[in-house]
PDB file of N, CA and C in Angstrom:
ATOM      1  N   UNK A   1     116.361  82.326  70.518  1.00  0.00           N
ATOM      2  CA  UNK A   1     116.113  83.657  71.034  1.00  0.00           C
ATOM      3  C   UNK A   1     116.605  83.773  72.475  1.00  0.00           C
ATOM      4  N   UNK A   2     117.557  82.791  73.235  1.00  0.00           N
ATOM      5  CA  UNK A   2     118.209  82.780  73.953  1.00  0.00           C
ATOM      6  C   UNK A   2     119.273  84.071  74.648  1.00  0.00           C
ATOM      7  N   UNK A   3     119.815  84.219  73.396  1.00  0.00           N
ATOM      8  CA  UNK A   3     120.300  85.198  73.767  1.00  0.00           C
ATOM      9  C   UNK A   3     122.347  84.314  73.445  1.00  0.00           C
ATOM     10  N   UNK A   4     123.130  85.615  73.375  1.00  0.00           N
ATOM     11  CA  UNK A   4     124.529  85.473  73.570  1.00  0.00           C
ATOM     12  C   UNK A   4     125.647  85.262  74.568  1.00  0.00           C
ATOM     13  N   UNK A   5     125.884  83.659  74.988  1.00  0.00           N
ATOM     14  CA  UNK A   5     126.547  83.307  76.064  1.00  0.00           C
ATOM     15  C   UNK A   5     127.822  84.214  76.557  1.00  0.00           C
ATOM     16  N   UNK A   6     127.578  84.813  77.815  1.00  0.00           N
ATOM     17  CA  UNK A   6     128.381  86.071  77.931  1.00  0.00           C
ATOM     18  C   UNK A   6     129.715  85.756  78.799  1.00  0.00           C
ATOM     19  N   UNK A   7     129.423  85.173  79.904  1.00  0.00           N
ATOM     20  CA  UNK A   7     129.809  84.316  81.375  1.00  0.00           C
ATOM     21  C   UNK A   7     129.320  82.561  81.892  1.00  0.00           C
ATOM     22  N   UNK A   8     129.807  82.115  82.363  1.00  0.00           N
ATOM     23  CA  UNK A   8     130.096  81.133  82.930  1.00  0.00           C
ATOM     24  C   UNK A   8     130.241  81.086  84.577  1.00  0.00           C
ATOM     25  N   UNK A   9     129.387  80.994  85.706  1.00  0.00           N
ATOM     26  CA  UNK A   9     129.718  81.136  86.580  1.00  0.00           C
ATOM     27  C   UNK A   9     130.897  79.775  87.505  1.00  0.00           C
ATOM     28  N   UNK A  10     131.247  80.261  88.391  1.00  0.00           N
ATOM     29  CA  UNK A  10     132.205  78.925  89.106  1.00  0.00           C
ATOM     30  C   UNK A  10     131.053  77.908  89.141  1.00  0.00           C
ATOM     31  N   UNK A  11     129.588  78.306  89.693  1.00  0.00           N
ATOM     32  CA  UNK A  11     128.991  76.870  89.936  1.00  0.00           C
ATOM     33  C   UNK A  11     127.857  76.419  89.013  1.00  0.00           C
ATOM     34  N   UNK A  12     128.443  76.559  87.622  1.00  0.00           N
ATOM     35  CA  UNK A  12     127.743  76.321  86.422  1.00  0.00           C
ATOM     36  C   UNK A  12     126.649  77.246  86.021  1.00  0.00           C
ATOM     37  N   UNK A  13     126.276  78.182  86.623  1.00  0.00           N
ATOM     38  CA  UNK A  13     124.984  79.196  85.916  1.00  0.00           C
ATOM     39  C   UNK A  13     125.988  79.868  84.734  1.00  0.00           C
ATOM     40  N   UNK A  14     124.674  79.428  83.414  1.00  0.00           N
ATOM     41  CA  UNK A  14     125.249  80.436  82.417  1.00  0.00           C
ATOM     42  C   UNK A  14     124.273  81.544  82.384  1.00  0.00           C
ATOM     43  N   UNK A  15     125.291  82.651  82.369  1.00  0.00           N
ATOM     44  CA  UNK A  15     124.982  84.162  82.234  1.00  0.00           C
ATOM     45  C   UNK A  15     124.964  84.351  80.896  1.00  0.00           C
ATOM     46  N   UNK A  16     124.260  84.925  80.264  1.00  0.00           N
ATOM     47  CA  UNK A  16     123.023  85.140  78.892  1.00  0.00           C
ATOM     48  C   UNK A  16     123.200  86.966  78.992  1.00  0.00           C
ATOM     49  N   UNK A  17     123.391  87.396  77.409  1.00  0.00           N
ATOM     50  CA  UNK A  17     123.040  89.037  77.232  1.00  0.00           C
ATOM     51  C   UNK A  17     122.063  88.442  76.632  1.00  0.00           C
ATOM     52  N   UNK A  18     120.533  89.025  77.072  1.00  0.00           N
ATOM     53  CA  UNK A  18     119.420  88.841  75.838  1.00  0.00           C
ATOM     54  C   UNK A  18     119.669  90.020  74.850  1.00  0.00           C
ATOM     55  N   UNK A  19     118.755  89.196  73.939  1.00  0.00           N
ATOM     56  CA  UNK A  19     118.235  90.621  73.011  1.00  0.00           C
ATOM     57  C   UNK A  19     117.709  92.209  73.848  1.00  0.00           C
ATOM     58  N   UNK A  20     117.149  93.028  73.306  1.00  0.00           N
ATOM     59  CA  UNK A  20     116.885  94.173  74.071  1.00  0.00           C
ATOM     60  C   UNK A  20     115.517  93.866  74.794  1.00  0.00           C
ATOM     61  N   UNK A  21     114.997  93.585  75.691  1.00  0.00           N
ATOM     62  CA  UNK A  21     114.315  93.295  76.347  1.00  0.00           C
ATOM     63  C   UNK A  21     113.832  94.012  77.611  1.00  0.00           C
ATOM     64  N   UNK A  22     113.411  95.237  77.160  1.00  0.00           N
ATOM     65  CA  UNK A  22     113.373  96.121  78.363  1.00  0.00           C
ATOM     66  C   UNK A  22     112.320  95.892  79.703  1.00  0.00           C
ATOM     67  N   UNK A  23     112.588  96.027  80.817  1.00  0.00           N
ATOM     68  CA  UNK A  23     112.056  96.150  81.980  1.00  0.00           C
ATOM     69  C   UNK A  23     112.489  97.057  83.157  1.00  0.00           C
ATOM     70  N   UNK A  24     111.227  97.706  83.904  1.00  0.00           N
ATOM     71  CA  UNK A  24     111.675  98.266  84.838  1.00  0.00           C
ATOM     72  C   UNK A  24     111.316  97.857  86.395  1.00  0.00           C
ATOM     73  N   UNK A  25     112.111  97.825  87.605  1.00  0.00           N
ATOM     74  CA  UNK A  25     112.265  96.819  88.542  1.00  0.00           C
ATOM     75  C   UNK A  25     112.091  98.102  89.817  1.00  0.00           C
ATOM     76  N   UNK A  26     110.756  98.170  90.654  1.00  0.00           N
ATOM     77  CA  UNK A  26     111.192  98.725  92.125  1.00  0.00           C
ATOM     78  C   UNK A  26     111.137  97.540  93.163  1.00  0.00           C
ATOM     79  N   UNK A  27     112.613  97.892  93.854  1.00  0.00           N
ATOM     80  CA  UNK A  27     112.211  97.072  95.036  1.00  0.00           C
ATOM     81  C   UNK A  27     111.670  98.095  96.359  1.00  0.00           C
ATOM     82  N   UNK A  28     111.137  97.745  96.802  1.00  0.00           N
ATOM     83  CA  UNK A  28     110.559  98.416  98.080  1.00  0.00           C
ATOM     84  C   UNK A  28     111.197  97.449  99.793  1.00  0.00           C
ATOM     85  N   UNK A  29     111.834  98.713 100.021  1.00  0.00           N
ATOM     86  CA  UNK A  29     112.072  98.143 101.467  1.00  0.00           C
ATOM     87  C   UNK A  29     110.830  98.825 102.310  1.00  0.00           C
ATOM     88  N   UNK A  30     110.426  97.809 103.044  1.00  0.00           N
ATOM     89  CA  UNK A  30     109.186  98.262 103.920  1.00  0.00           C
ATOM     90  C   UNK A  30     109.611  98.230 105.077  1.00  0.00           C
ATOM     91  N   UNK A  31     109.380  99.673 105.946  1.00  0.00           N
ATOM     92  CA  UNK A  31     109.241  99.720 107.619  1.00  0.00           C
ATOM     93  C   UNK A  31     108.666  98.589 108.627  1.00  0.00           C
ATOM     94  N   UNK A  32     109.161  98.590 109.771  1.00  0.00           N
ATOM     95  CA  UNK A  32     108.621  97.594 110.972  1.00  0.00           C
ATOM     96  C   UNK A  32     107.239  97.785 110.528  1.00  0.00           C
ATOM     97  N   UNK A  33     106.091  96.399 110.382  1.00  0.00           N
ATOM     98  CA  UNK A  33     104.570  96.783 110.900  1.00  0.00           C
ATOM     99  C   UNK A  33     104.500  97.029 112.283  1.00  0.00           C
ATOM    100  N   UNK A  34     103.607  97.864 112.136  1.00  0.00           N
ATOM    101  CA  UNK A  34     102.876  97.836 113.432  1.00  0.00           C
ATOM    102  C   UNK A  34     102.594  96.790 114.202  1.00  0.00           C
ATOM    103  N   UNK A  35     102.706  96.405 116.056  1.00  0.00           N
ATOM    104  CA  UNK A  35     102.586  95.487 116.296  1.00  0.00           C
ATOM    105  C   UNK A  35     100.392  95.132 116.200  1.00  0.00           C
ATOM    106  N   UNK A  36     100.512  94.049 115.664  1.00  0.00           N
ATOM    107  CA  UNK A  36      99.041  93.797 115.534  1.00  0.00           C
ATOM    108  C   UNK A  36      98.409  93.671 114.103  1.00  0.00           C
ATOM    109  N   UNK A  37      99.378  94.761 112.866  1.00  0.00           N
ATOM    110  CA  UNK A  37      98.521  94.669 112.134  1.00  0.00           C
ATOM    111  C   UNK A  37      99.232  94.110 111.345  1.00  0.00           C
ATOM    112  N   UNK A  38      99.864  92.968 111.386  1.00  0.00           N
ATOM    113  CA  UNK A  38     100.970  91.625 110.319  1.00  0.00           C
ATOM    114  C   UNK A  38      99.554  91.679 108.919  1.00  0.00           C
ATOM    115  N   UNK A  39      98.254  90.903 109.674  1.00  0.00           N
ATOM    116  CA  UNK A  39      97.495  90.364 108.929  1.00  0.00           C
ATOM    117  C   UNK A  39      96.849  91.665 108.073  1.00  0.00           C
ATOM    118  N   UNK A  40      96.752  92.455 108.676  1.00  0.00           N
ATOM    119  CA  UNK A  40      96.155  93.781 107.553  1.00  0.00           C
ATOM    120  C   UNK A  40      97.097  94.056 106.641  1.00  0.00           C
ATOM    121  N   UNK A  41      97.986  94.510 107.043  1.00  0.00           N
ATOM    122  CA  UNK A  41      99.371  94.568 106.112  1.00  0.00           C
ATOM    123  C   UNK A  41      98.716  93.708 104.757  1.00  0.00           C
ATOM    124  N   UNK A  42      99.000  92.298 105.050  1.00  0.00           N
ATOM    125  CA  UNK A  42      99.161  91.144 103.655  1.00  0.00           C
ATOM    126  C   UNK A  42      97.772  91.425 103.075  1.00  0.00           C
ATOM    127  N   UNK A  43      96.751  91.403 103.628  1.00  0.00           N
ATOM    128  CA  UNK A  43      95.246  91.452 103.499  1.00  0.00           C
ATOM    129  C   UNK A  43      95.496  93.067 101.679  1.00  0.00           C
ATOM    130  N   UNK A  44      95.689  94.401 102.971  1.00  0.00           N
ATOM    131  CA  UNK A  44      96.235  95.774 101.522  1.00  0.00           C
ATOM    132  C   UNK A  44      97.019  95.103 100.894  1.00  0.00           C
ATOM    133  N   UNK A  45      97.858  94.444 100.832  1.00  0.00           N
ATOM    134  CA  UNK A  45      99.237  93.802  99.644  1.00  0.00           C
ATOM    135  C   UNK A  45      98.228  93.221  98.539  1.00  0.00           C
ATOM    136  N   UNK A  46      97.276  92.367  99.131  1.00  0.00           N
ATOM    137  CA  UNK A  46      96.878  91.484  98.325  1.00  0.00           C
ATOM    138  C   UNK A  46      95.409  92.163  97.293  1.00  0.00           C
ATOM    139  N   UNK A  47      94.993  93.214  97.857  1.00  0.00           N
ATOM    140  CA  UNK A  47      93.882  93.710  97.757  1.00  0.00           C
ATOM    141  C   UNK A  47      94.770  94.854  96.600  1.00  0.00           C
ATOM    142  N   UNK A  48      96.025  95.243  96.808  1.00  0.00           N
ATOM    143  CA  UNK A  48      96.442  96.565  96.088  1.00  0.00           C
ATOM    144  C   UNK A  48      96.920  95.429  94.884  1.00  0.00           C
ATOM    145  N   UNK A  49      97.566  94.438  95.389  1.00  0.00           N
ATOM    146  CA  UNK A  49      97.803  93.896  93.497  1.00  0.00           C
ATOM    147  C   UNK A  49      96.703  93.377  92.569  1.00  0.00           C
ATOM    148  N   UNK A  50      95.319  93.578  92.929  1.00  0.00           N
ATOM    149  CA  UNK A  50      94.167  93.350  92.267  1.00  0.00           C
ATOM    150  C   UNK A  50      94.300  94.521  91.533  1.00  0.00           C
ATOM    151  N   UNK A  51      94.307  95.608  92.168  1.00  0.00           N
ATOM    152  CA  UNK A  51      93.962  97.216  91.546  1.00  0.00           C
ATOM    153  C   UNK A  51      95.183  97.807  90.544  1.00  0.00           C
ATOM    154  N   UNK A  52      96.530  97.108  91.120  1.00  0.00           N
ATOM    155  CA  UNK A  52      97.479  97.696  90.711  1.00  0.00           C
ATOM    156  C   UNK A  52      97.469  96.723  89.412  1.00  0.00           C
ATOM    157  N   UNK A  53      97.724  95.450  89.172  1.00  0.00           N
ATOM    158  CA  UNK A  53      97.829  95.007  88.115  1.00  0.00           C
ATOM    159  C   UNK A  53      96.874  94.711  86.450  1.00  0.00           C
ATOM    160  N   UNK A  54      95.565  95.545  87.286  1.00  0.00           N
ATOM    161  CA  UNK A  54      95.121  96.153  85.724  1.00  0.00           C
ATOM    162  C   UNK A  54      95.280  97.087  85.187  1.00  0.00           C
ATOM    163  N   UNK A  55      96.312  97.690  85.621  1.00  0.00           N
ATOM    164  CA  UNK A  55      97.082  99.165  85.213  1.00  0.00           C
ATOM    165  C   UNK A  55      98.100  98.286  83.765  1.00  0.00           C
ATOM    166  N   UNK A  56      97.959  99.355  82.747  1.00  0.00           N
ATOM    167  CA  UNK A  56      98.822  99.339  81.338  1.00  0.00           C
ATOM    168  C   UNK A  56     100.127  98.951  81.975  1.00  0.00           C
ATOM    169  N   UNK A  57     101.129  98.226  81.082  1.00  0.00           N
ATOM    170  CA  UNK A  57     102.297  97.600  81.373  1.00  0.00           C
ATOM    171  C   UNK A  57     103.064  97.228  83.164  1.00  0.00           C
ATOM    172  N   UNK A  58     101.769  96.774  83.772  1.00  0.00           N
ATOM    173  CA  UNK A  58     102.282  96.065  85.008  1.00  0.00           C
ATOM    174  C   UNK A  58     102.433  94.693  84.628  1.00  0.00           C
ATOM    175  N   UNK A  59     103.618  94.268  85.013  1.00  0.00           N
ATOM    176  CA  UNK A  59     104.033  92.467  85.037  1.00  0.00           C
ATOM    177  C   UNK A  59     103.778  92.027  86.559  1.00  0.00           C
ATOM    178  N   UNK A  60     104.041  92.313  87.907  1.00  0.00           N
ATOM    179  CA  UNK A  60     104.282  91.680  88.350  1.00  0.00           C
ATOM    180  C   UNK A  60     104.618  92.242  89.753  1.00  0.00           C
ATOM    181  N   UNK A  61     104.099  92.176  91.035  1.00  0.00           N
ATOM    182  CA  UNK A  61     104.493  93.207  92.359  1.00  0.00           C
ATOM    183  C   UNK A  61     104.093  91.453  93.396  1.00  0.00           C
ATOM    184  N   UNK A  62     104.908  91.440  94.306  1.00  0.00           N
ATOM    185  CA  UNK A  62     105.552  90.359  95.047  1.00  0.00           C
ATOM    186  C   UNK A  62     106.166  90.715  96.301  1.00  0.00           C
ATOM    187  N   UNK A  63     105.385  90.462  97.623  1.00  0.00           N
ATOM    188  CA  UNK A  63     105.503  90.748  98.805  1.00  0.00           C
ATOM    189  C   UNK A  63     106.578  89.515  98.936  1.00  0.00           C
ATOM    190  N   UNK A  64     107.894  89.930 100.180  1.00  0.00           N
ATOM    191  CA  UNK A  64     108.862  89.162 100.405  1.00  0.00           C
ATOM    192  C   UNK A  64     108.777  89.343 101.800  1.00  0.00           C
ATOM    193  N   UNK A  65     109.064  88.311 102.348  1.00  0.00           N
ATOM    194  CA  UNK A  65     109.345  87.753 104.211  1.00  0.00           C
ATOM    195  C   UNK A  65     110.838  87.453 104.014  1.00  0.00           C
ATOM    196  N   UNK A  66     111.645  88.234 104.846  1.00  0.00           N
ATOM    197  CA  UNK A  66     112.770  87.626 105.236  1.00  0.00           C
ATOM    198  C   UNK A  66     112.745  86.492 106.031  1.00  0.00           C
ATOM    199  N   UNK A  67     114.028  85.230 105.261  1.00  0.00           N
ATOM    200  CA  UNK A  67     113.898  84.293 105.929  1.00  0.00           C
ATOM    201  C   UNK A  67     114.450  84.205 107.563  1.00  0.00           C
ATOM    202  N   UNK A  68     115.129  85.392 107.896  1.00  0.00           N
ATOM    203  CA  UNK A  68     115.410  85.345 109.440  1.00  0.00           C
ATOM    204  C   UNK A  68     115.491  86.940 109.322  1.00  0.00           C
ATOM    205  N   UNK A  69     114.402  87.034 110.477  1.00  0.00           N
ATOM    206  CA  UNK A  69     114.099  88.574 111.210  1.00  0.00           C
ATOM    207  C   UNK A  69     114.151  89.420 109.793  1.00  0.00           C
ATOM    208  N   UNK A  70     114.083  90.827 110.323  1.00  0.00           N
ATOM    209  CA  UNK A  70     114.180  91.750 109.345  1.00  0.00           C
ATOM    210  C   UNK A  70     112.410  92.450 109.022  1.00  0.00           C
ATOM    211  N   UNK A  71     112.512  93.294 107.953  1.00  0.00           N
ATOM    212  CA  UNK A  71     111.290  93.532 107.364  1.00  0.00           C
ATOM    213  C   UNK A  71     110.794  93.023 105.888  1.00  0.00           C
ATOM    214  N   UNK A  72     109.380  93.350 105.629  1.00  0.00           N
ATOM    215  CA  UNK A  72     109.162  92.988 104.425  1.00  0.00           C
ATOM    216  C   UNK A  72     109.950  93.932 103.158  1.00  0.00           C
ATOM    217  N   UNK A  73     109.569  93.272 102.146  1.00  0.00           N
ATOM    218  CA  UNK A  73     110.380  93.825 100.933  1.00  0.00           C
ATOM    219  C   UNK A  73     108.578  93.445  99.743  1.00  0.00           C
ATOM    220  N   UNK A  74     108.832  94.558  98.568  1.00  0.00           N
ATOM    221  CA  UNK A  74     108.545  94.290  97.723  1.00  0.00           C
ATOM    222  C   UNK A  74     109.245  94.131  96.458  1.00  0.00           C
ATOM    223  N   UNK A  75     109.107  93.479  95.307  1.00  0.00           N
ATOM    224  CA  UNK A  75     109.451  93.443  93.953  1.00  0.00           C
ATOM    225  C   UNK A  75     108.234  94.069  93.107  1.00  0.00           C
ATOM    226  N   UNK A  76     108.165  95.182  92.473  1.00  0.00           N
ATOM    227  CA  UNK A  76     107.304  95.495  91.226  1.00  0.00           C
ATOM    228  C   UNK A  76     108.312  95.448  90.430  1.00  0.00           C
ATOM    229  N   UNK A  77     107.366  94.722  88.958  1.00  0.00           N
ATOM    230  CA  UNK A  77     107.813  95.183  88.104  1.00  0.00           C
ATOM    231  C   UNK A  77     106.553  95.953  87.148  1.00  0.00           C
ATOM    232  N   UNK A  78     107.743  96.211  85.917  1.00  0.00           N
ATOM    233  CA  UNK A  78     106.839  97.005  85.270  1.00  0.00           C
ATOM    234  C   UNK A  78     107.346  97.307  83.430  1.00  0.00           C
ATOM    235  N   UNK A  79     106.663  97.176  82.405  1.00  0.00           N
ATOM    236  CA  UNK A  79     107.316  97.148  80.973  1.00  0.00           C
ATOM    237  C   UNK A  79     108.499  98.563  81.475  1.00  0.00           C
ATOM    238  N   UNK A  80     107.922  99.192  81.975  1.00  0.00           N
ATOM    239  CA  UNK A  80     108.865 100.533  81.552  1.00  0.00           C
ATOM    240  C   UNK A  80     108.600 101.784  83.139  1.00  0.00           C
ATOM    241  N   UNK A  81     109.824 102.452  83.396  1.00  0.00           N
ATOM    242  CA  UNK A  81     109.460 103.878  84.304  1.00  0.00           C
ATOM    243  C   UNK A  81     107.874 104.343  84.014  1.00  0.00           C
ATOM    244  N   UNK A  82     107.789 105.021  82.799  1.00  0.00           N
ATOM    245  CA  UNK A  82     106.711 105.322  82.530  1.00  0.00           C
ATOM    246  C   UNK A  82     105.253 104.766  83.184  1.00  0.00           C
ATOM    247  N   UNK A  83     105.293 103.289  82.596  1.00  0.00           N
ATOM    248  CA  UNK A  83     104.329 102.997  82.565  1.00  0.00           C
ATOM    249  C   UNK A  83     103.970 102.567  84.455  1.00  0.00           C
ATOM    250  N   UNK A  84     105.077 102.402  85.330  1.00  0.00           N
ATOM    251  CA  UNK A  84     105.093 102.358  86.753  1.00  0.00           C
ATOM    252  C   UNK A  84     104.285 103.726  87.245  1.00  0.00           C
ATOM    253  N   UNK A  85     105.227 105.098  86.708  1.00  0.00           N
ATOM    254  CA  UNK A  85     105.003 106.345  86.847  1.00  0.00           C
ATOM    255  C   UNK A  85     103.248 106.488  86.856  1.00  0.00           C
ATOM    256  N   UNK A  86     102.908 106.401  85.628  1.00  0.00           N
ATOM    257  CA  UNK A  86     101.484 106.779  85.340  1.00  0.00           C
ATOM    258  C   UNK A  86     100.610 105.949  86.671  1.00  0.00           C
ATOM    259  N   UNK A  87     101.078 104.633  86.854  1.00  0.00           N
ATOM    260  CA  UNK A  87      99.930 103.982  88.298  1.00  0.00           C
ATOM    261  C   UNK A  87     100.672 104.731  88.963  1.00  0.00           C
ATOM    262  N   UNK A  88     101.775 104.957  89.274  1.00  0.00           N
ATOM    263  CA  UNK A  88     101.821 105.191  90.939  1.00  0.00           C
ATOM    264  C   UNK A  88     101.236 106.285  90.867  1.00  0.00           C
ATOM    265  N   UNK A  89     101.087 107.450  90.051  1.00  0.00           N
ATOM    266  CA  UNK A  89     100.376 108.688  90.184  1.00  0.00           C
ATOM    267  C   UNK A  89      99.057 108.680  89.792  1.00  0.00           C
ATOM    268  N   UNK A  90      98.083 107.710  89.986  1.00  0.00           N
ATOM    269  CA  UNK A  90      96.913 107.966  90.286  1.00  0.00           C
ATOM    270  C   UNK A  90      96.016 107.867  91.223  1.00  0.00           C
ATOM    271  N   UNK A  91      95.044 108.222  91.177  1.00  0.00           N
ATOM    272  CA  UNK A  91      93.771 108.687  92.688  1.00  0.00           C
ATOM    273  C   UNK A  91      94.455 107.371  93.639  1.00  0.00           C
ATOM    274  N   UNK A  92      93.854 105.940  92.818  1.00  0.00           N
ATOM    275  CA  UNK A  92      94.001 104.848  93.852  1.00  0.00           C
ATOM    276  C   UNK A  92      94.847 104.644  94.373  1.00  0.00           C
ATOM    277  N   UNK A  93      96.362 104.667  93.896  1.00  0.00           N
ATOM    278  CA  UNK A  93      97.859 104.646  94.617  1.00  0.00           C
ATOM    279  C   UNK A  93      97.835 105.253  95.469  1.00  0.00           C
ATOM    280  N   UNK A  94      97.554 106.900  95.315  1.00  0.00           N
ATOM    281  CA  UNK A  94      97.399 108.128  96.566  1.00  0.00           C
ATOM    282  C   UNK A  94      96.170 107.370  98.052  1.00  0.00           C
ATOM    283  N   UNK A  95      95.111 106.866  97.335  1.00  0.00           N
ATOM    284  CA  UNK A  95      94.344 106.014  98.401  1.00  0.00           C
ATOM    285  C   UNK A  95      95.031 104.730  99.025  1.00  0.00           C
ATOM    286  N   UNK A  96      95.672 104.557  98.916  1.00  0.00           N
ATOM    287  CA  UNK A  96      96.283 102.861  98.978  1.00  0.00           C
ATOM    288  C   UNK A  96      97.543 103.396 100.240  1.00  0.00           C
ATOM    289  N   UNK A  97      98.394 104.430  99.615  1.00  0.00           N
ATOM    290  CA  UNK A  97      98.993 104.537 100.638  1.00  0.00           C
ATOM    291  C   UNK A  97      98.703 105.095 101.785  1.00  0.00           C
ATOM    292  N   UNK A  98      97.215 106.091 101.176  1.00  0.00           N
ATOM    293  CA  UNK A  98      96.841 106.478 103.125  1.00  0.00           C
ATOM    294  C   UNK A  98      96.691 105.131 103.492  1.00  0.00           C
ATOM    295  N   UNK A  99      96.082 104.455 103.654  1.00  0.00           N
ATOM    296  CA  UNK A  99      95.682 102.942 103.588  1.00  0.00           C
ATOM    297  C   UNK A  99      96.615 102.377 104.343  1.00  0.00           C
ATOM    298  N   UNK A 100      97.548 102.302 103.887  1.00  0.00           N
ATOM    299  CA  UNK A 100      98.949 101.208 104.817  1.00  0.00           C
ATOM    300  C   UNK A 100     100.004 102.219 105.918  1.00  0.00           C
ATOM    301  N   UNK A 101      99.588 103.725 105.143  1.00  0.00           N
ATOM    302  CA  UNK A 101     100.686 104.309 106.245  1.00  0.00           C
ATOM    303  C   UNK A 101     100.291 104.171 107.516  1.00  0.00           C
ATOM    304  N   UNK A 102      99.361 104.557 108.636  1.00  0.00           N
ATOM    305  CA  UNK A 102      99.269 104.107 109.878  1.00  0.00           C
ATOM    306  C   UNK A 102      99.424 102.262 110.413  1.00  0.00           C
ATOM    307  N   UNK A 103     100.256 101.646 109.278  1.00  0.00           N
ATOM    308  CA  UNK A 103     100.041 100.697 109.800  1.00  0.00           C
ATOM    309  C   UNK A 103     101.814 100.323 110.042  1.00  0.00           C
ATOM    310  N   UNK A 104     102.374 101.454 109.141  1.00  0.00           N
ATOM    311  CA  UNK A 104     104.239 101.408 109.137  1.00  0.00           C
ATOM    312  C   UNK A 104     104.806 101.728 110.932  1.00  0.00           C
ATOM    313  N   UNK A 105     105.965 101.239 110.892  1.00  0.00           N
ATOM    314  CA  UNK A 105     106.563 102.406 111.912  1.00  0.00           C
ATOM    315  C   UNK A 105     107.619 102.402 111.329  1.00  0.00           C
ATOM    316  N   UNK A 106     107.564 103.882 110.109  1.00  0.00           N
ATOM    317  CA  UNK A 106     108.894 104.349 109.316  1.00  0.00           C
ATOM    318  C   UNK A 106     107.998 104.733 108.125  1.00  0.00           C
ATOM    319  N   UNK A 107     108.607 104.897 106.670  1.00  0.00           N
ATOM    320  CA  UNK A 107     108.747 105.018 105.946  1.00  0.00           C
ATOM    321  C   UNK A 107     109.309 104.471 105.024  1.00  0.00           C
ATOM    322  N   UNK A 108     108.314 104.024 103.622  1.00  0.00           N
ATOM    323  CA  UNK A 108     108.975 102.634 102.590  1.00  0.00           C
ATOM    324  C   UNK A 108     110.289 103.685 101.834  1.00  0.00           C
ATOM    325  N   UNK A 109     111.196 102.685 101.652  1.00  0.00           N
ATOM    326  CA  UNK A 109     112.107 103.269 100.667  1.00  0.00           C
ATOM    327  C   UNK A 109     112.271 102.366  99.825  1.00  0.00           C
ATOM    328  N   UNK A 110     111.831 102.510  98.403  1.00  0.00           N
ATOM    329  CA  UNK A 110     111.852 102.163  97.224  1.00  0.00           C
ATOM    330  C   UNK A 110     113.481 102.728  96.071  1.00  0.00           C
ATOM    331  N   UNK A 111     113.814 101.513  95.540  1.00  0.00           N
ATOM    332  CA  UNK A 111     115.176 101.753  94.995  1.00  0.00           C
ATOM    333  C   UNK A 111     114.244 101.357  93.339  1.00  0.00           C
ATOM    334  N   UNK A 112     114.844 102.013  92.592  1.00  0.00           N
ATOM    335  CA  UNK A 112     114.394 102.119  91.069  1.00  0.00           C
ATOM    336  C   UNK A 112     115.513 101.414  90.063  1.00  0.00           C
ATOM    337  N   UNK A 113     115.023 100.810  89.626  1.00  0.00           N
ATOM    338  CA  UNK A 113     116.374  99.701  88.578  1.00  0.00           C
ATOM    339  C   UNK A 113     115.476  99.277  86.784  1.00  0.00           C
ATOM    340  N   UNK A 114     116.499  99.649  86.059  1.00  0.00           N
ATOM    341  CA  UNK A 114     116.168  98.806  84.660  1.00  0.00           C
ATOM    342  C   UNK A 114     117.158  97.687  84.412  1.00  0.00           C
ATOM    343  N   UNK A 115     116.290  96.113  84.492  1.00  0.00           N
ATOM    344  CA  UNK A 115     116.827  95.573  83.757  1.00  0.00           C
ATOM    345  C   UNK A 115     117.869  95.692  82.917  1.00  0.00           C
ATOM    346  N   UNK A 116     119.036  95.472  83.150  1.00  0.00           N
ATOM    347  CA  UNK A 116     119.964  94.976  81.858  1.00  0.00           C
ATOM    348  C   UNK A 116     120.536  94.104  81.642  1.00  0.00           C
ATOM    349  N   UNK A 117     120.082  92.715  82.318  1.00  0.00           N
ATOM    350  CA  UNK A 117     120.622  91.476  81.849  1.00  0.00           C
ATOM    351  C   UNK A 117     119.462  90.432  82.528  1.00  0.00           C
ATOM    352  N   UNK A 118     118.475  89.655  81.599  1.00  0.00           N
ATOM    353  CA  UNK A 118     118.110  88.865  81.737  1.00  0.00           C
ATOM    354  C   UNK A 118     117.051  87.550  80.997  1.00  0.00           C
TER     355      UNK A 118
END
C-alpha cells in the first residue's frame, strides 16, 4: 500500500504517488511576539492544541522556531478544508484568537494547501 514509484531524487529519496489519501495542510506564518510575552505565546499554543484537537478530523497543529532569527510558524493539519473550516469557526477559535492577538506585533498569515503527494 506503498504506493507507485514516481521519481528518484539525485540524493536517493524515493518519491511515491500514494493511493488517494486526502489531507488538508495550513501553514501559519506568525507576526514578531511581543517583547516579553515569548512564554505566553507557547503556554496559548499549547493550551489551544488541547481544545483544538478534539475537534472532528484534526490530525495534527505544530508550533515551529526558526533555526536562525525570523518568526514562528505553524503546521495544522486536518482530514479535509471542511473539517478545519467547522473548528476554526467556532465560539473557542473566535476566543483563542482574542487571546493571542495583543500578544502579535502584525498579523498571522495563513497559506491553505491539499496534500497531493505523500
Amino acid at each position: 500500500m506503498g504506493g507507485e514509484i514516481v521519481a528518484r531524487s539525485k540524493i536517493g529519496f524515493v518519491i511515491q504517488q500514494n493511493e488517494v489519501n486526502t489531507m488538508f495542510v495550513v501553514i501559519v506564518k506568525f507576526p514578531p511576539i511581543q517583547p516579553g510575552k515569548d512564554a505566553a505565546f507557547r503556554e496559548w499554543f499549547v493550551q489551544t492544541n488541547k481544545e483544538f484537537g478534539s475537534h472532528a478530523g484534526f490530525i495534527s497543529r505544530r508550533l515551529l522556531k526558526p533555526v536562525q532569527g525570523g518568526n514562528y510558524a505553524a503546521i495544522v493539519e486536518h482530514e479535509s478544508h471542511e473539517t478545519f473550516m467547522a473548528m476554526h469557526n467556532t465560539p473557542a477559535h473566535a476566543e483563542a484568537s482574542k487571546l493571542v492577538a495583543p500578544m502579535f506585533d502584525g498579523s498571522r498569515s495563513p497559506v491553505f494547501y491539499d496534500v497531493v503527494v505523500g
